[in-house]
N, C-alpha and C. Protein backbone atom coordinates (compact mmCIF):
# COMPACT_ATOMS: atom_id res chain seq x y z
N UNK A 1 0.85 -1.17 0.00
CA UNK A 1 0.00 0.00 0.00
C UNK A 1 0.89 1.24 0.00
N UNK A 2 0.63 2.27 -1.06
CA UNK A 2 1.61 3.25 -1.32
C UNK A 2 0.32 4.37 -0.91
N UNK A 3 1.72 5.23 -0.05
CA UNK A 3 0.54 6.55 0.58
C UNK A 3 1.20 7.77 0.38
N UNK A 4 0.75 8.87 0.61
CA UNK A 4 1.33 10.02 -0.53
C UNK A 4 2.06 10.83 0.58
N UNK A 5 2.65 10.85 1.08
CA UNK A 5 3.75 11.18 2.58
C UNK A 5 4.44 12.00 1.55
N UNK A 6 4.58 13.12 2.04
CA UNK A 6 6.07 14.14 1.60
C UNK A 6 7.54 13.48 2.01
N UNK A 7 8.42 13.15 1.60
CA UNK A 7 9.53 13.07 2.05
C UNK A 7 9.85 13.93 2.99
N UNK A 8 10.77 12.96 4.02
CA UNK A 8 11.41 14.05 5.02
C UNK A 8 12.34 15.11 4.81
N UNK A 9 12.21 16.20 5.09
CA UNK A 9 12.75 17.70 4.91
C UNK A 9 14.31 17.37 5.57
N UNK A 10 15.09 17.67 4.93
CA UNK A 10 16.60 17.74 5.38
C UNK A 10 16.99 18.67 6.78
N UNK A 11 17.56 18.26 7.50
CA UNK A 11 17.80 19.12 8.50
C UNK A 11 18.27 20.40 8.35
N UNK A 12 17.98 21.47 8.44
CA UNK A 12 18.43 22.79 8.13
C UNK A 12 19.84 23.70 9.42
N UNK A 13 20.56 23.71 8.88
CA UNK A 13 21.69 24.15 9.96
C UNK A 13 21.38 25.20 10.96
N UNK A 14 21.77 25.41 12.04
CA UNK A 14 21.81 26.41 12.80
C UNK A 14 21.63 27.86 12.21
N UNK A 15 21.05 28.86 12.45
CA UNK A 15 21.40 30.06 11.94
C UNK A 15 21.95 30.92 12.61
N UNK A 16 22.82 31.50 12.29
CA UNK A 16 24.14 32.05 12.39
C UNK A 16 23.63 33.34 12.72
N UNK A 17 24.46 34.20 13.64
CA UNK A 17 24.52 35.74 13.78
C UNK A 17 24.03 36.31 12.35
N UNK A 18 25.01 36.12 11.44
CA UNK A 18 25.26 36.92 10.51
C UNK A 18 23.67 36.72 9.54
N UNK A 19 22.50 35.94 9.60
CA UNK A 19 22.01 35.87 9.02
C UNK A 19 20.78 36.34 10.03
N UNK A 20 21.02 36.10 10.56
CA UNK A 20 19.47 36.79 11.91
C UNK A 20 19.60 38.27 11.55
N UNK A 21 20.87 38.77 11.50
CA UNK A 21 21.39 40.11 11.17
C UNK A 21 20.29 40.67 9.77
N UNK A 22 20.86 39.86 8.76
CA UNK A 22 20.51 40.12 7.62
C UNK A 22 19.12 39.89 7.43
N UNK A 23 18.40 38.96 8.17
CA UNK A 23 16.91 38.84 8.37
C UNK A 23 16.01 40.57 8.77
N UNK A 24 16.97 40.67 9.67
CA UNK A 24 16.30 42.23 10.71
C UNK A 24 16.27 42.72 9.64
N UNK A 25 17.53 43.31 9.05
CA UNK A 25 17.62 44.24 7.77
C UNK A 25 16.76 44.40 6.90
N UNK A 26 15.99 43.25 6.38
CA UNK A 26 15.35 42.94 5.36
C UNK A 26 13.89 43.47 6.00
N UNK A 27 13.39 43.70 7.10
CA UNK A 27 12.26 43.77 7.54
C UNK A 27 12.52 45.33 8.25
N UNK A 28 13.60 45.33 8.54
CA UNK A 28 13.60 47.28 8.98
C UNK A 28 13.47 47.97 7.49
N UNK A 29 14.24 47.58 6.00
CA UNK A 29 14.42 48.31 5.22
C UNK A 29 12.78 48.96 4.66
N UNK A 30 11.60 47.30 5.08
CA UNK A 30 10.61 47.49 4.75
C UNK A 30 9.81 48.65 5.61
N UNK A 31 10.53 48.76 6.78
CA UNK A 31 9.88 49.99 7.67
C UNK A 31 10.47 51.55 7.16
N UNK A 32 11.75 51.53 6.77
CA UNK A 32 12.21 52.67 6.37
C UNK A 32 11.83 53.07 5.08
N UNK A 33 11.06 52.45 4.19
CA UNK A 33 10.71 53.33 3.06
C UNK A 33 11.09 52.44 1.84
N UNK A 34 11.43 51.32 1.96
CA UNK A 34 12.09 50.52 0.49
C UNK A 34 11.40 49.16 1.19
N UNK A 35 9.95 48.97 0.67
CA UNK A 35 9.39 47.71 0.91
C UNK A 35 9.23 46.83 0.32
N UNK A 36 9.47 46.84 -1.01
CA UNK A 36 9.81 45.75 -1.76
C UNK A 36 11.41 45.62 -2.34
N UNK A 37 11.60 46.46 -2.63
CA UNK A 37 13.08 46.76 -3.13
C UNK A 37 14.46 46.49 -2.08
N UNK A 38 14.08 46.95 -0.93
CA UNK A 38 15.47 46.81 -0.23
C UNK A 38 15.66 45.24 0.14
N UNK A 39 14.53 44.54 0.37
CA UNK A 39 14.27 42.89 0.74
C UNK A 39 14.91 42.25 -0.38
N UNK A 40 14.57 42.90 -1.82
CA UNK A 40 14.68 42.09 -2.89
C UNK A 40 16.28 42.19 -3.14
N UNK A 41 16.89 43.26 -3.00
CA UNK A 41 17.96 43.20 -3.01
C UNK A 41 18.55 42.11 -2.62
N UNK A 42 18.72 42.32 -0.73
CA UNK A 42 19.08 41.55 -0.42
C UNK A 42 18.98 39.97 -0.32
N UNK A 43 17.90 40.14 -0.53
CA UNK A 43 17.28 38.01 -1.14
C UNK A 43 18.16 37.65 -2.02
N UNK A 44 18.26 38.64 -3.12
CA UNK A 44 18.95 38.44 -4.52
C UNK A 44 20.31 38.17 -4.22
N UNK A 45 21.33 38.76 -3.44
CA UNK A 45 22.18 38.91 -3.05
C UNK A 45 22.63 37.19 -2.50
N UNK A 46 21.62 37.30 -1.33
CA UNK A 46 22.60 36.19 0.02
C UNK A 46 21.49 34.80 -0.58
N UNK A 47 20.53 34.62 -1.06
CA UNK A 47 19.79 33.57 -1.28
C UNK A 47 20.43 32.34 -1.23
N UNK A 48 21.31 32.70 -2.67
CA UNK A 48 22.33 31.14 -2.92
C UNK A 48 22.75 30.54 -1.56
N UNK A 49 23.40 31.45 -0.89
CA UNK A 49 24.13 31.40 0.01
C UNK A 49 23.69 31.08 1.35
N UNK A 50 22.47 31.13 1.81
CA UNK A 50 21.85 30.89 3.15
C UNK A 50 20.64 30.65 2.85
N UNK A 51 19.93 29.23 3.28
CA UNK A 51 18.84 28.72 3.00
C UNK A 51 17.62 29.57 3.63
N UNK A 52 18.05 30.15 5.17
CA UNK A 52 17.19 30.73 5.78
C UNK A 52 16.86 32.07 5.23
N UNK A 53 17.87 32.78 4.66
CA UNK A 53 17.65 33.84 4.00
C UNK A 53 17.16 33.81 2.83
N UNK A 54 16.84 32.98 1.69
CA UNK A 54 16.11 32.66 1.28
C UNK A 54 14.91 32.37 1.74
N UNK A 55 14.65 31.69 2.48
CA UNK A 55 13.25 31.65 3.13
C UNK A 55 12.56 32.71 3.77
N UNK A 56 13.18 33.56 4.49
CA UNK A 56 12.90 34.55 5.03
C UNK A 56 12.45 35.95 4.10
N UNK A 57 13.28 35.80 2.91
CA UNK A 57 13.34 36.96 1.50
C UNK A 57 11.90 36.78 1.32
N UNK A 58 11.64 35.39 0.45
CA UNK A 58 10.75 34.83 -0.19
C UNK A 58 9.42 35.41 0.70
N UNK A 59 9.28 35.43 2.05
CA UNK A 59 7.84 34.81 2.76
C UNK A 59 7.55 36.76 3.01
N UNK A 60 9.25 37.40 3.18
CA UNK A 60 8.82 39.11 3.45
C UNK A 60 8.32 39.62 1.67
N UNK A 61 8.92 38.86 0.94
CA UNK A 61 8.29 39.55 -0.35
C UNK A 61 7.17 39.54 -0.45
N UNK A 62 6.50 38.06 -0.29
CA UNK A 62 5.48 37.60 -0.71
C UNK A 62 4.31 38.65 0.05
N UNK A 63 4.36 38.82 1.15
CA UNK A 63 4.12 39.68 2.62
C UNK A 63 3.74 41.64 1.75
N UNK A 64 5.30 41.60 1.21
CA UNK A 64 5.28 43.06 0.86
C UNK A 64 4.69 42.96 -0.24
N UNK A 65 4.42 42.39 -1.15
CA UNK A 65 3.90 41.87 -2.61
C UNK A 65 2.31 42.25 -2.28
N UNK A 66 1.75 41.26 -1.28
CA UNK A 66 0.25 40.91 -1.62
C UNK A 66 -0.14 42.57 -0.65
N UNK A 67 0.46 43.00 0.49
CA UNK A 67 -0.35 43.50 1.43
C UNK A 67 -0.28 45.33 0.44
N UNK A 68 0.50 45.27 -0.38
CA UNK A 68 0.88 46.14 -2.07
C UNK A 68 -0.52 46.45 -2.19
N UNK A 69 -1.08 45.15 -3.14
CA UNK A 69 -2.42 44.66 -3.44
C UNK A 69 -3.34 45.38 -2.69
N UNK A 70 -3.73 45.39 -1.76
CA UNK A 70 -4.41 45.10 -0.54
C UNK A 70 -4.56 46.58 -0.48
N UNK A 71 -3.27 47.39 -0.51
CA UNK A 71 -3.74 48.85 -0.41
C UNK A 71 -3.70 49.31 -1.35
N UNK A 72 -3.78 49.02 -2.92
CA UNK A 72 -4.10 49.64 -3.55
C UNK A 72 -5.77 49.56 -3.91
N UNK A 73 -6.07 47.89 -3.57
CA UNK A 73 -7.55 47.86 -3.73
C UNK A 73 -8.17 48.75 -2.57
N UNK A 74 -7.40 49.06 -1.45
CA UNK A 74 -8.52 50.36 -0.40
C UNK A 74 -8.19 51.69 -1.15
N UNK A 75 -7.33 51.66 -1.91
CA UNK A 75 -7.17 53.40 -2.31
C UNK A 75 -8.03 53.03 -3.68
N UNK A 76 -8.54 52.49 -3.88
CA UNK A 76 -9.54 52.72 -5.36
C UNK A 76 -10.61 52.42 -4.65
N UNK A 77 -11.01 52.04 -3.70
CA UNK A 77 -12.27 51.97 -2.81
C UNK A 77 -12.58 53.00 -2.19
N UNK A 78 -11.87 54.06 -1.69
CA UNK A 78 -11.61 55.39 -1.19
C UNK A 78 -12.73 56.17 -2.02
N UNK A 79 -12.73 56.27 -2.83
CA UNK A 79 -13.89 56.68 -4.24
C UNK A 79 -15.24 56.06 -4.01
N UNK A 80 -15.56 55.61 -2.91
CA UNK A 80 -16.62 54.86 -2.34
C UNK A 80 -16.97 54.80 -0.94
N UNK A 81 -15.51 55.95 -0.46
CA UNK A 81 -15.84 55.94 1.19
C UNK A 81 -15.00 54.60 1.85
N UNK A 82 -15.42 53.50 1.80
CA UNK A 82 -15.40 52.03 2.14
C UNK A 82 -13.92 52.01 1.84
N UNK A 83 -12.77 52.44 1.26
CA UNK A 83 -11.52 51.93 1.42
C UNK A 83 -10.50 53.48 1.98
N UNK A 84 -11.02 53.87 3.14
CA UNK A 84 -10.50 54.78 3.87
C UNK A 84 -10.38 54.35 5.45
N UNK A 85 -11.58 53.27 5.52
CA UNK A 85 -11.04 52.37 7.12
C UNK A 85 -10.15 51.42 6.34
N UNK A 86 -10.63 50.61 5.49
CA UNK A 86 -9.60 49.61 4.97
C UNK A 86 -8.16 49.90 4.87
N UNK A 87 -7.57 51.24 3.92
CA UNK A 87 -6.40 51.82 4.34
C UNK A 87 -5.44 51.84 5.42
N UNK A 88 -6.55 52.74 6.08
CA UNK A 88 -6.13 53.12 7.65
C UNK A 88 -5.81 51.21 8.73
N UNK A 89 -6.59 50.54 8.25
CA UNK A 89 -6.37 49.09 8.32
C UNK A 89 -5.04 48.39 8.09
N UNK A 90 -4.96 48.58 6.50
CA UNK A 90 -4.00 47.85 5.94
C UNK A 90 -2.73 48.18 6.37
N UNK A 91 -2.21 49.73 6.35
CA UNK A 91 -1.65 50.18 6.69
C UNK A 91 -1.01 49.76 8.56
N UNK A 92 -2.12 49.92 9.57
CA UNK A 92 -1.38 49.59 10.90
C UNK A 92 -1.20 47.95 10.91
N UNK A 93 -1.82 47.19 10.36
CA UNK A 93 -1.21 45.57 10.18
C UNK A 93 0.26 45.62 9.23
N UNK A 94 0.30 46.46 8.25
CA UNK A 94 1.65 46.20 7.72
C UNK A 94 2.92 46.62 8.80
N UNK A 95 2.60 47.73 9.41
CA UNK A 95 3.57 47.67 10.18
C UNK A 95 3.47 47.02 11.47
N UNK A 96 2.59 46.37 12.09
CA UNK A 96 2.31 45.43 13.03
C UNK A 96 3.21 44.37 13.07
N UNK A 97 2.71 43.74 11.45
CA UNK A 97 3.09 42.33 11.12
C UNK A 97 4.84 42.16 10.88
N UNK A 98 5.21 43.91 10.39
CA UNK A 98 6.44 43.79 9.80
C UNK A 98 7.48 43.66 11.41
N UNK A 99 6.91 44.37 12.21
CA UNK A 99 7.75 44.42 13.74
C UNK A 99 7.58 42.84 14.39
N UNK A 100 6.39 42.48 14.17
CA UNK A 100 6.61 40.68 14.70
C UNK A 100 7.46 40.07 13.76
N UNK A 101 7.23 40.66 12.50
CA UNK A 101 8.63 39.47 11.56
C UNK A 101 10.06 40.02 11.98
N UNK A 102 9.99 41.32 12.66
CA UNK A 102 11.80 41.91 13.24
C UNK A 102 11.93 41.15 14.06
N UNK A 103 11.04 40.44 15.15
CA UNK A 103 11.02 39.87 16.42
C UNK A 103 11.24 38.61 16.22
N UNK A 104 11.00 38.12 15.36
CA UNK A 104 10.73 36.56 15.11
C UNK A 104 12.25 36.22 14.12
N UNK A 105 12.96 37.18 13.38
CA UNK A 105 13.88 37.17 13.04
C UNK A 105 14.97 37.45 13.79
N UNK A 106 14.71 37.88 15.08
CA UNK A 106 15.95 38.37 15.87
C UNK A 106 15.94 36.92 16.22
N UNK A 107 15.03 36.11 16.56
CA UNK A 107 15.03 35.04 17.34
C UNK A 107 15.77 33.62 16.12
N UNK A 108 16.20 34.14 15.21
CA UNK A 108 16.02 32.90 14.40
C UNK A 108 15.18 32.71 13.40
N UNK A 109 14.12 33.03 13.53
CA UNK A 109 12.95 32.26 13.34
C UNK A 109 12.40 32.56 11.46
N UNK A 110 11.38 32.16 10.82
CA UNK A 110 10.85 33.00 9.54
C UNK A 110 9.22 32.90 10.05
N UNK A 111 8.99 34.74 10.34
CA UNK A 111 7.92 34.39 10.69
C UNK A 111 6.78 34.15 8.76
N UNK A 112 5.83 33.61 9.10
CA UNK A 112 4.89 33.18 8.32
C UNK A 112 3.88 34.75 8.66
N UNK A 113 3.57 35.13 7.63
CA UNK A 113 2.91 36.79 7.36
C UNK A 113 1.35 36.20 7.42
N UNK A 114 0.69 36.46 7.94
CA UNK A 114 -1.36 35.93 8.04
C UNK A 114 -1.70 36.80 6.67
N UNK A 115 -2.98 35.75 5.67
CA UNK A 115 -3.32 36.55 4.61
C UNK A 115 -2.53 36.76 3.29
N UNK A 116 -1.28 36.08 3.38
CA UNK A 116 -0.54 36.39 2.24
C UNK A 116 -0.63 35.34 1.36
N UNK A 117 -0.46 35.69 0.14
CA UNK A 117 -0.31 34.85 -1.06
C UNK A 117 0.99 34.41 -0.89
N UNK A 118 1.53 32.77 -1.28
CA UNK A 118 2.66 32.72 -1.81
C UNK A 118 3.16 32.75 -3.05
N UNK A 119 3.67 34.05 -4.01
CA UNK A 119 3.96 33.67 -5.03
C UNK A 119 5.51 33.65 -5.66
N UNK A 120 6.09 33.57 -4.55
CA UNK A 120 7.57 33.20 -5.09
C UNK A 120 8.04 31.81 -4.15
């Protein structure tokens, strides 16, 4: 009897100073004003090179990508009233979510963004 089990995931190494580092970075740059761009950089950059940073790139893009979306559909709703709480919404979860992914990256960790598409 054959059953459809994922193979087991390879053990993933310790993560290192230098990449918890580069995690923060990637999620402050999104607070300072370069929210898709400064992440992408650096994804582009260290990816090859650190599995976690790859993972971490991928899940803040995807994060800065969809929640993009999200406020542009309240600013064309704005023209209807109805996307001026949504805004004001989207807006304090992006930076909510982006300070738990600083937190969760200081720790190691990749946090997982609520609501996001994965498309990379």
């Amino acid at each position: 009897m054959e059953t459809n089990t994922p193979p087991p995931s390879l053990p993933q190494s310790p993560v290192t100073q230098d990449e918890k580092t580069l995690g923060i970075v990637m999620h402050v740059l999104c607070l300072v004003g370069f929210p898709i761009l400064g992440p992408l950089v650096v994804w582009l950059i260290k990816k090859d090179q650190s599995s976690y940073i790859d993972r971490q790139g991928r899940e803040l893009l995807n994060f800065q990508i969809t929640y993009f979306f999200y406020a542009l559909a309240s600013f064309l709703l704005c023209f209807v009233l109805v996307g001026i709480p949504l805004l004001i919404i989207v807006g304090i979860a992006t930076i909510v979510l982006t300070i738990i992914g600083i937190v969760s990256a200081s720790e190691g960790n990749v946090y997982r963004f609520p609501l996001t598409f994965r498309l990379l």
